[in-house]
N, C-alpha and C. Protein backbone atom coordinates (compact mmCIF):
# COMPACT_ATOMS: atom_id res chain seq x y z
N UNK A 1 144.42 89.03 87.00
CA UNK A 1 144.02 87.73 86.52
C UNK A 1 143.13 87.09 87.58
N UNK A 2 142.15 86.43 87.11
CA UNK A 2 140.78 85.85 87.79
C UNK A 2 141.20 84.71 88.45
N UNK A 3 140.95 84.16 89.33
CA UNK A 3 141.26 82.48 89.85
C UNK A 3 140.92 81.66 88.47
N UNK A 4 140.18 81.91 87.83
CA UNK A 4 139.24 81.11 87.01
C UNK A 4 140.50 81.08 85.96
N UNK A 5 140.81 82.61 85.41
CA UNK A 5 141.86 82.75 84.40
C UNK A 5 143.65 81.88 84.20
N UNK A 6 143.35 82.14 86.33
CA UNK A 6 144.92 81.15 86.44
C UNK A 6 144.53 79.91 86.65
N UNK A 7 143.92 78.95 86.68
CA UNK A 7 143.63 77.84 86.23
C UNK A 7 143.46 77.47 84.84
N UNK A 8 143.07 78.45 83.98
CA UNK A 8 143.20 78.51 82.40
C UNK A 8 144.55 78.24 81.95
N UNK A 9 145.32 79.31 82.72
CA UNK A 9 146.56 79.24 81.97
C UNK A 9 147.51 78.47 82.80
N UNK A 10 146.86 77.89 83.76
CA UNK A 10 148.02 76.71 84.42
C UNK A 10 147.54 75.73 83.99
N UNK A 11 146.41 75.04 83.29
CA UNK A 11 145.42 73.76 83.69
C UNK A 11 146.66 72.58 83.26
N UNK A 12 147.81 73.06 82.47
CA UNK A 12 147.86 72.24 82.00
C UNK A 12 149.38 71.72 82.42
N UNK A 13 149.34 72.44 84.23
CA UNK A 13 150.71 72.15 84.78
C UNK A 13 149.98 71.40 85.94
N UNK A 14 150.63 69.98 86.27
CA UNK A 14 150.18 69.06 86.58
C UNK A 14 150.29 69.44 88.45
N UNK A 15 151.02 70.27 88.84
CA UNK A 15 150.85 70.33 90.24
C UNK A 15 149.74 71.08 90.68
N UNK A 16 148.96 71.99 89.95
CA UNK A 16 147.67 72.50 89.94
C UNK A 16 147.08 71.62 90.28
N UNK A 17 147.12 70.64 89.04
CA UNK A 17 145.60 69.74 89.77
C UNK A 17 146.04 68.66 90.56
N UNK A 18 147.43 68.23 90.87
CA UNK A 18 147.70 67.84 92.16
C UNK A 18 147.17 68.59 93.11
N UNK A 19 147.02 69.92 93.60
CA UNK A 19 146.80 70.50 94.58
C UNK A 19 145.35 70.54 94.85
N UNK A 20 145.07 70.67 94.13
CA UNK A 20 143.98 70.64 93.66
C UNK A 20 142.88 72.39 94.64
N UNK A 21 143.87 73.14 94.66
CA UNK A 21 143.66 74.35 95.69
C UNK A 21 143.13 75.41 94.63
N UNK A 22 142.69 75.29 93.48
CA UNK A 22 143.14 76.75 92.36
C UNK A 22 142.02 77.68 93.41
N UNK A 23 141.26 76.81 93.40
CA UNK A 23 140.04 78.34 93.97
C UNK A 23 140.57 79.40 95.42
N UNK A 24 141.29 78.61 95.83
CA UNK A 24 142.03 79.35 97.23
C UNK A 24 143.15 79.03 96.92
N UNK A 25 143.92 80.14 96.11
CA UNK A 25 145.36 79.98 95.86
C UNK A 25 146.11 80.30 96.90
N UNK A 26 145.96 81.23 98.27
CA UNK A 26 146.32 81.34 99.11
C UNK A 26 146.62 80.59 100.25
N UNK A 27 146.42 79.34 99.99
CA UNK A 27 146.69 78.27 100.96
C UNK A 27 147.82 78.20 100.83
N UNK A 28 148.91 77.77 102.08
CA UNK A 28 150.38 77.58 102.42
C UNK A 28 150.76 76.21 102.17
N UNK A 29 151.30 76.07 100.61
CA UNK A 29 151.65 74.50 100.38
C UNK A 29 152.64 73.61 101.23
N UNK A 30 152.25 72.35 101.55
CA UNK A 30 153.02 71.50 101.88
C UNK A 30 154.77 71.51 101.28
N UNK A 31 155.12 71.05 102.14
CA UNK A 31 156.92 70.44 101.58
C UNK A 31 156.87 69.49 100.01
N UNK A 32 155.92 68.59 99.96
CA UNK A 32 156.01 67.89 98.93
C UNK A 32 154.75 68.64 97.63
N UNK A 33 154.43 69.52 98.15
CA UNK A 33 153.79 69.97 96.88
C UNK A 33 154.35 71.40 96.29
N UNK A 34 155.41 71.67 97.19
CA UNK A 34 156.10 72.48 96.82
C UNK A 34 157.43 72.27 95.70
N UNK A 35 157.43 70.69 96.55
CA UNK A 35 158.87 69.81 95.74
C UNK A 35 158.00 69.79 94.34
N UNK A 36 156.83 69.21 93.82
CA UNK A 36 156.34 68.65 93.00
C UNK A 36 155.93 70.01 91.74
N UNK A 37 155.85 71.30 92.33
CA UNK A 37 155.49 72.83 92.12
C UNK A 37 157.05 73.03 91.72
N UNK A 38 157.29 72.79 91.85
CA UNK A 38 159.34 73.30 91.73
C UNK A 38 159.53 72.61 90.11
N UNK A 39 159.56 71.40 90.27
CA UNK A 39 159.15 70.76 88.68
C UNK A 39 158.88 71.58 87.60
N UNK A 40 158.20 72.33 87.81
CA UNK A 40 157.35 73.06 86.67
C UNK A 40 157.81 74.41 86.35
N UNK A 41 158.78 75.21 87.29
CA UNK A 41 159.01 76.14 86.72
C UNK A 41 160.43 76.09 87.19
N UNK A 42 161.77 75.39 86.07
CA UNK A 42 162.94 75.17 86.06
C UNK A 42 163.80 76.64 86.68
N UNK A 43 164.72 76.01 87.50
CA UNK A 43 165.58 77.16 87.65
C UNK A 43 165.37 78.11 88.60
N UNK A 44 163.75 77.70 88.97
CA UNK A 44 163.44 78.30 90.73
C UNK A 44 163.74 77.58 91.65
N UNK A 45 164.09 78.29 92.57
CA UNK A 45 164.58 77.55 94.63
C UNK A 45 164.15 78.08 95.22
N UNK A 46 163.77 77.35 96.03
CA UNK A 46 163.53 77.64 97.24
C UNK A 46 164.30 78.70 97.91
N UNK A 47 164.00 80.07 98.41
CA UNK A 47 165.49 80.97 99.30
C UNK A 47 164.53 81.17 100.27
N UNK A 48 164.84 80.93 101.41
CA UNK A 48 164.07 81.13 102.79
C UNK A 48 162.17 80.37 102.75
N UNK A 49 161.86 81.44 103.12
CA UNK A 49 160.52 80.99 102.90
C UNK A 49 159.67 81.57 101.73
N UNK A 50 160.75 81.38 100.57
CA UNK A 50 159.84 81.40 99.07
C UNK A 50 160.54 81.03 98.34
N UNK A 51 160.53 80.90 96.96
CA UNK A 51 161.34 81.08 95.89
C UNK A 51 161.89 81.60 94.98
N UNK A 52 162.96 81.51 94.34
CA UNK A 52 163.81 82.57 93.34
C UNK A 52 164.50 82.34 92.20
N UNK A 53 164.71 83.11 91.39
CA UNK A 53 165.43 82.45 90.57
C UNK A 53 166.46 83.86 89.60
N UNK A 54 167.52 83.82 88.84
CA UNK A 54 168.25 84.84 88.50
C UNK A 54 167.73 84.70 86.96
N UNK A 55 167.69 85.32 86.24
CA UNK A 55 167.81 85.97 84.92
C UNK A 55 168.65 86.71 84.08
N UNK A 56 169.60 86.01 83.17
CA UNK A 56 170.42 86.92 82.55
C UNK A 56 170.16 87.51 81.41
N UNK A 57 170.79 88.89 81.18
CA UNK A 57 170.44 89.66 79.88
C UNK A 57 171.89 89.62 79.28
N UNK A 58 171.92 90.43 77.86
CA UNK A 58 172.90 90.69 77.21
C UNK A 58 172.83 92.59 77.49
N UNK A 59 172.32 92.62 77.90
CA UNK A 59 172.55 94.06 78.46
C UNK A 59 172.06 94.73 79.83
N UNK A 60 172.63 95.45 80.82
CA UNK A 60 171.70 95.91 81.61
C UNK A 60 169.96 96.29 81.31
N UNK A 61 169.90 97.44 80.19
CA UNK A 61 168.80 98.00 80.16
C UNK A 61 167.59 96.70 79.31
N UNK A 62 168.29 95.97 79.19
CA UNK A 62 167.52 94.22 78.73
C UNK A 62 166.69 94.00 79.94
N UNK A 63 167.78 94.09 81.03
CA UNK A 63 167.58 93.80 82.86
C UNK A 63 166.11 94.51 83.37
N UNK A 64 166.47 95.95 83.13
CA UNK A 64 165.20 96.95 83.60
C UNK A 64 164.06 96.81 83.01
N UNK A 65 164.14 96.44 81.69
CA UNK A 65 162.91 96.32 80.66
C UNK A 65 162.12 95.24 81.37
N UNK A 66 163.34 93.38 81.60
CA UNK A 66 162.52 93.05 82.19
C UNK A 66 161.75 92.87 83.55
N UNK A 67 162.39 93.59 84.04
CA UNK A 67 162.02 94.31 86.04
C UNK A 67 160.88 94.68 85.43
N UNK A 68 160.45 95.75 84.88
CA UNK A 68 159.09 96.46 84.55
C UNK A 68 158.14 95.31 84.25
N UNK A 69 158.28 94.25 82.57
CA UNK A 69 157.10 93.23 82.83
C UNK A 69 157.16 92.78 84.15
N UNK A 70 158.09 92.24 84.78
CA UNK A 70 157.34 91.91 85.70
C UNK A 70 156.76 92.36 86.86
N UNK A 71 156.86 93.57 87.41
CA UNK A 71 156.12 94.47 88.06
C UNK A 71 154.90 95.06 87.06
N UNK A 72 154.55 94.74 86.14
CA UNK A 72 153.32 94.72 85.21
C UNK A 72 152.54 93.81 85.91
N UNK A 73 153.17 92.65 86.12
CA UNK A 73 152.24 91.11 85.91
C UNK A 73 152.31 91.27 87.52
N UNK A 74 152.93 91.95 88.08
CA UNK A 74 152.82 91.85 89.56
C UNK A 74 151.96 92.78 89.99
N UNK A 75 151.47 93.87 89.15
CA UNK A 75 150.25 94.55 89.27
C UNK A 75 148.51 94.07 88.87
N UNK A 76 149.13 93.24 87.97
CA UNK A 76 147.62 92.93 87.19
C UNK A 76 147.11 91.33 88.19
N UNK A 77 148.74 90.68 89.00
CA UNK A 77 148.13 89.70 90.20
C UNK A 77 147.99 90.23 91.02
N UNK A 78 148.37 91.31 91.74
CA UNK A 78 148.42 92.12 92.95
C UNK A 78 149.11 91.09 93.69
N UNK A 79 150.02 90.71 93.29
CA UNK A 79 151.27 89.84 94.07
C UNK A 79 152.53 90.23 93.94
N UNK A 80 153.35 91.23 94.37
CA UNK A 80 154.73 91.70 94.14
C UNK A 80 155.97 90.80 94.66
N UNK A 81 156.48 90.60 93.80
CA UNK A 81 157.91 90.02 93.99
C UNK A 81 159.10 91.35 95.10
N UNK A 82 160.35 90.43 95.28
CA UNK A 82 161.18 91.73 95.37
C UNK A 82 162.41 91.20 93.98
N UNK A 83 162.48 92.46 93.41
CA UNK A 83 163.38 92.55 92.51
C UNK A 83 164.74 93.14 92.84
N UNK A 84 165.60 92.23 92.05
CA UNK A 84 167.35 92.94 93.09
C UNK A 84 167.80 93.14 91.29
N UNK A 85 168.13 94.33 91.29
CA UNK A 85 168.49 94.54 89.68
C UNK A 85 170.17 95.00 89.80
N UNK A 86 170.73 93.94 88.94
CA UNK A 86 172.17 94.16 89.03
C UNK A 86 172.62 94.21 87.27
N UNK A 87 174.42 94.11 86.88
CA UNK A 87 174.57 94.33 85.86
C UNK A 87 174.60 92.85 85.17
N UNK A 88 173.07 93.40 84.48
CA UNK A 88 172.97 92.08 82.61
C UNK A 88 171.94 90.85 84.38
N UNK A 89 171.43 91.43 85.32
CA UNK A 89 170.69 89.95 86.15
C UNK A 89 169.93 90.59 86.75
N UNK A 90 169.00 89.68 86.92
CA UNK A 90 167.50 90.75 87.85
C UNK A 90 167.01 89.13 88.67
N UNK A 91 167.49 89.45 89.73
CA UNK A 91 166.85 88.58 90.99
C UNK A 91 165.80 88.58 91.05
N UNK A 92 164.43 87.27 90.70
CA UNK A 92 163.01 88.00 91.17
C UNK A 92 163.00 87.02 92.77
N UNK A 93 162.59 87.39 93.42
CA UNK A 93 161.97 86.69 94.71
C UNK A 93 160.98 86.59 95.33
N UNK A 94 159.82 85.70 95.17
CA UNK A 94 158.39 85.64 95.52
C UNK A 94 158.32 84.88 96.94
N UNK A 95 157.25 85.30 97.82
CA UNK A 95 156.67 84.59 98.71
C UNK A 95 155.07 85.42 99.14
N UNK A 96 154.56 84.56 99.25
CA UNK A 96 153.01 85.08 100.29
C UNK A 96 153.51 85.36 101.45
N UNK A 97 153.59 86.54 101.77
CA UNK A 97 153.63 86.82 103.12
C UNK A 97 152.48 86.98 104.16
N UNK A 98 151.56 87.14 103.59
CA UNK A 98 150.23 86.81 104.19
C UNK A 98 149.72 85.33 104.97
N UNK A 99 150.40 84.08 103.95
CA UNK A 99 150.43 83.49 104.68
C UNK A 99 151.62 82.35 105.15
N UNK A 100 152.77 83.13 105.35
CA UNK A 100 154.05 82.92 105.65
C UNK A 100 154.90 81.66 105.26
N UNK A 101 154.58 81.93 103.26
CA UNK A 101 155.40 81.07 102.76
C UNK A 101 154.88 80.91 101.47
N UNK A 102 154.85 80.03 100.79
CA UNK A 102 154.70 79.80 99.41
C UNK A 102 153.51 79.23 99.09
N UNK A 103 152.62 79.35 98.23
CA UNK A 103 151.12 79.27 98.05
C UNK A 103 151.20 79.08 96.45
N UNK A 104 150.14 78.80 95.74
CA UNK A 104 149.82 78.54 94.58
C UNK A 104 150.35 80.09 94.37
N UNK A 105 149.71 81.36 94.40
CA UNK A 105 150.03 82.23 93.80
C UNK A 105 151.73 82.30 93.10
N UNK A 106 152.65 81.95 94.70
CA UNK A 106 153.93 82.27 94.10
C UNK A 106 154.23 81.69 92.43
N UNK A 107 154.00 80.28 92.71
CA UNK A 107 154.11 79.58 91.57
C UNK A 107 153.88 79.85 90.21
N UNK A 108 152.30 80.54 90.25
CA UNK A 108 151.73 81.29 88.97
C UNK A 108 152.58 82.27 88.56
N UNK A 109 152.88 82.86 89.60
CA UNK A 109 153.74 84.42 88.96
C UNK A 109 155.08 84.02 88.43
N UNK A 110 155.62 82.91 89.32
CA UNK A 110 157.22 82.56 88.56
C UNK A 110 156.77 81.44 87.09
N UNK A 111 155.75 81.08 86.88
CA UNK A 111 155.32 81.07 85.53
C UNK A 111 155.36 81.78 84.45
N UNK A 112 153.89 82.68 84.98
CA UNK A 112 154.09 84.30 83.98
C UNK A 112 155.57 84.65 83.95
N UNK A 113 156.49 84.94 85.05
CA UNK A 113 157.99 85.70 84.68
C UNK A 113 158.75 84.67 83.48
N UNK A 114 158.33 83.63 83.82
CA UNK A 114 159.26 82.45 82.64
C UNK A 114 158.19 82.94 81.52
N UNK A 115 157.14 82.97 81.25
CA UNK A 115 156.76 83.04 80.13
C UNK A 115 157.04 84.30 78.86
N UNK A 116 157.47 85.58 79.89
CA UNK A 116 158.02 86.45 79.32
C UNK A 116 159.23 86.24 77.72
């Protein structure tokens, strides 16, 4: 997905254009634009220096199916999560490690995973 494309499909989440960063999603957000980024995609936290969130299935292989989209969407951003796959829950956990912490990208991708 293009910078151009994730501004398409975020335009219409309001901490984007608070940030007003889309073209350099790689910038290391502030404390309060992270608070304000948290808003928008329910059920993510903060865990160290990124964010996370659990997912439940009604079945394990529900679990793996959805590990794969999202190592799909983590191929087509070239942004990989780490995935902790347990029974009927799949941990995703994002951070930029590039630039040692949470950036617009994380945010987009724990989007796409909710949008699944």
């Amino acid at each position: 997905m293009s910078e151009v494309e994730a501004f398409e499909y975020f335009r219409g989440i309001e901490c984007w254009e608070l940030l007003g960063k889309i073209a350099v999603m790689a910038i290391l957000l502030e404390n309060d634009e992270v608070r304000r980024c948290l808003e928008e995609v329910p059920g993510w936290a903060v865990l160290g220096k990124g964010i996370a969130k659990v997912f439940a299935f009604e079945s394990y292989l529900e679990g793996i199916e959805f590990a794969k989209r999202c190592g799909e969407i983590a191929e087509e951003m070239n942004h990989h999560p780490d995935l902790l796959i347990r029974w009927k829950k799949v941990r995703v956990s994002i951070v930029t490690h590039s630039a040692g912490g949470l950036t617009g990208l994380d945010f987009q991708y724990a989007g796409r995973v909710d949008a699944l």
